[in-house]
Protein backbone atom coordinates (compact mmCIF):
# COMPACT_ATOMS: atom_id res chain seq x y z
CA UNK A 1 1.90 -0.39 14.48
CA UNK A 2 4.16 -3.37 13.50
CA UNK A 3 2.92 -6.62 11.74
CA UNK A 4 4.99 -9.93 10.61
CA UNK A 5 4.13 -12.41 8.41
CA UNK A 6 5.65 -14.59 5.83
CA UNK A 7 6.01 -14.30 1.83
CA UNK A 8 4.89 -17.70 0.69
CA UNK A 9 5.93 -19.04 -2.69
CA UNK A 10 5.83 -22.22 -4.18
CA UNK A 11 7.69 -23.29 -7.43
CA UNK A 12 5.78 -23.79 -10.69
CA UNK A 13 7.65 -24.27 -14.38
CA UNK A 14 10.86 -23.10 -12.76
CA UNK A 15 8.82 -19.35 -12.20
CA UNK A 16 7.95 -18.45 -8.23
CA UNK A 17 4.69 -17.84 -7.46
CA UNK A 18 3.68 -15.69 -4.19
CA UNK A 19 0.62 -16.22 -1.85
CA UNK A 20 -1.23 -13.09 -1.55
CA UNK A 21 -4.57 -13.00 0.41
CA UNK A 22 -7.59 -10.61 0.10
CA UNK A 23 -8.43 -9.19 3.29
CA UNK A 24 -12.08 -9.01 4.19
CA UNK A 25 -11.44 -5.75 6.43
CA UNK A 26 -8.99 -3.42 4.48
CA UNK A 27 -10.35 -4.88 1.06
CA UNK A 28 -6.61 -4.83 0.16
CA UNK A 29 -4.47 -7.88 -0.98
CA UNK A 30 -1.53 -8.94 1.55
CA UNK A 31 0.76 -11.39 2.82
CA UNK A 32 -0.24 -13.42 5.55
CA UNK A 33 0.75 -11.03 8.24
CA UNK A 34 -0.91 -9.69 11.36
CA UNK A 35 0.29 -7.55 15.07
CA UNK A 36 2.35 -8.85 17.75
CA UNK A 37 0.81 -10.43 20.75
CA UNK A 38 3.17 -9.56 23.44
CA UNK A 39 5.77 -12.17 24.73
CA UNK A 40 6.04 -12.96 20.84
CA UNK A 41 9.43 -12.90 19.08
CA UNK A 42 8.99 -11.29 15.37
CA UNK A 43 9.24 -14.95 13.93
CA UNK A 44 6.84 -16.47 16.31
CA UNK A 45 4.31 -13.65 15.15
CA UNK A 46 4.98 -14.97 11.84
CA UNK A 47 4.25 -18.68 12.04
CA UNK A 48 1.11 -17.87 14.06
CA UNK A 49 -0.41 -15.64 11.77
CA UNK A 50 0.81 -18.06 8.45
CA UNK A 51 -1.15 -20.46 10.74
CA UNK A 52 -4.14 -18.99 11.52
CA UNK A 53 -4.56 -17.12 7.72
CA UNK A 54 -3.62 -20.49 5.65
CA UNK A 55 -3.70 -23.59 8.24
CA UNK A 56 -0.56 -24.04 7.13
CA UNK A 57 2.78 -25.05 9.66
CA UNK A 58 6.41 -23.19 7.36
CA UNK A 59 9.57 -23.71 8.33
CA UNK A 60 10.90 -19.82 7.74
CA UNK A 61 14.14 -19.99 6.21
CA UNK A 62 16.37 -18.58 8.44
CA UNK A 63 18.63 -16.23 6.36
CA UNK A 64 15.89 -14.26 5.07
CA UNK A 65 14.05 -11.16 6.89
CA UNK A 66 13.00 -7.62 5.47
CA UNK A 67 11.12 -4.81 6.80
CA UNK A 68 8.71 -2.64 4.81
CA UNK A 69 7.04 0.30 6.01
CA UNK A 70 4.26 2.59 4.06
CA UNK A 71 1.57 5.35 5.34
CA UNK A 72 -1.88 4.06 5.58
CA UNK A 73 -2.73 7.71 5.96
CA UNK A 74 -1.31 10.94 6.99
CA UNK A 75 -0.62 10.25 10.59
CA UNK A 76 -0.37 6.63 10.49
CA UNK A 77 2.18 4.18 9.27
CA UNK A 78 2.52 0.54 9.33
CA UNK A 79 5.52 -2.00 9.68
CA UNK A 80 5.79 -5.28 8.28
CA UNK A 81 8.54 -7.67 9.15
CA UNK A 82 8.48 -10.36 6.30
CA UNK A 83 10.05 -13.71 7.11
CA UNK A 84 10.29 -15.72 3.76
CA UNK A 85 8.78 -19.51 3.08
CA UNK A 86 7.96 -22.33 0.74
CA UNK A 87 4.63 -23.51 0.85
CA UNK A 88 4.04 -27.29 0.40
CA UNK A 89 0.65 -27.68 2.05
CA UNK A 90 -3.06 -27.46 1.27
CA UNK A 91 -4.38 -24.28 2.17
CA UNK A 92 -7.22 -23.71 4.55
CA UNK A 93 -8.24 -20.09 4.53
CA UNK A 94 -9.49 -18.45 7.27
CA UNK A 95 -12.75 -17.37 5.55
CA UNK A 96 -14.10 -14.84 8.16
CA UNK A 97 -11.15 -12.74 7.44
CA UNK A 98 -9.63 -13.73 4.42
CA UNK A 99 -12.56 -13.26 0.94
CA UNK A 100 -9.74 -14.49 -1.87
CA UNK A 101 -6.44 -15.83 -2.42
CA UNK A 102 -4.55 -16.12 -5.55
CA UNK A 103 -0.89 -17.45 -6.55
CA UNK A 104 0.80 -15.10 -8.36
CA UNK A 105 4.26 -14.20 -9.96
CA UNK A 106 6.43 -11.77 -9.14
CA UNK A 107 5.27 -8.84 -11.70
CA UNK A 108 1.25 -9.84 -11.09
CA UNK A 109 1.96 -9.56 -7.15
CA UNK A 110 3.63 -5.78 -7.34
CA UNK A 111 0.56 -4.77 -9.16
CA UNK A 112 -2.18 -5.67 -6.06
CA UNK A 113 0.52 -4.70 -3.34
CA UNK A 114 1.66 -1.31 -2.35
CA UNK A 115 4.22 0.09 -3.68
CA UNK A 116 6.77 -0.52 -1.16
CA UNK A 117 6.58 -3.68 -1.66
CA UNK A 118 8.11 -3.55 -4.97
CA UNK A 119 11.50 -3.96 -3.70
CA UNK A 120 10.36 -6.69 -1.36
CA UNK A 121 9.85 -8.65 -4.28
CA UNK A 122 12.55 -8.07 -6.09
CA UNK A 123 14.91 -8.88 -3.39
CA UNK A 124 12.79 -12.29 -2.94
CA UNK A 125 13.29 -12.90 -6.06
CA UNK A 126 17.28 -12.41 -6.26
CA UNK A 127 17.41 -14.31 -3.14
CA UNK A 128 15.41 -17.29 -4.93
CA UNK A 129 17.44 -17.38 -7.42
């Protein structure tokens, strides 16, 4: 199954911090990501589900996009496309699906993510820099 979303950051004392949001269903931390309706271009998938999760309109910044896949279980994987963003609006959380959100750094936000995701934010934060 394939998912996009958006890594959100904002800038605070010249460190990044990322928007990660505690998902009700899964009980696991994420972006704000969720499946394609059809019709949908990866990027319009993206600002809906930024949307809908945060009640916040991005402007994706247009030279950025990485895809991340990891094994939810044996048989099944999942695919994120990640479109990249800086957040400059007050959040409204979606609080039937969404229990938490936190803004963290780089280092706190590979220690609630999978693994793969890692990388992500290392190449995020090269990118940023």
């Amino acid at each position: 199954s394939k998912s996009c979303g958006a890594i959100l950051y904002k800038k605070e004392n010249w460190e990044n911090k990322y928007l990660l949001l505690f998902q009700r269903k899964s009980q696991t931390w994420s972006f704000p990501k969720g499946h394609m309706k059809a019709g949908e271009s990866e990027k319009q998938t993206a600002l809906r589900e930024t949307l809908e999760e945060t009640g916040c309109t991005v402007m994706l910044n247009s030279d950025f996009k990485i895809q991340v896949e990891y094994r939810l279980t044996d048989i099944s994987k999942k695919q994120v496309v990640l479109f990249l963003a800086e957040l400059n609006c007050d959040l409204t959380i979606r609080e039937d699906e969404i229990e938490k959100y936190c803004w963290v750094s780089a280092k706190e936000a590979k220690n609630l993510l999978y693994n793969e995701y890692a990388e992500v934010l290392e190449q995020v934060e090269e990118y940023l820099e």
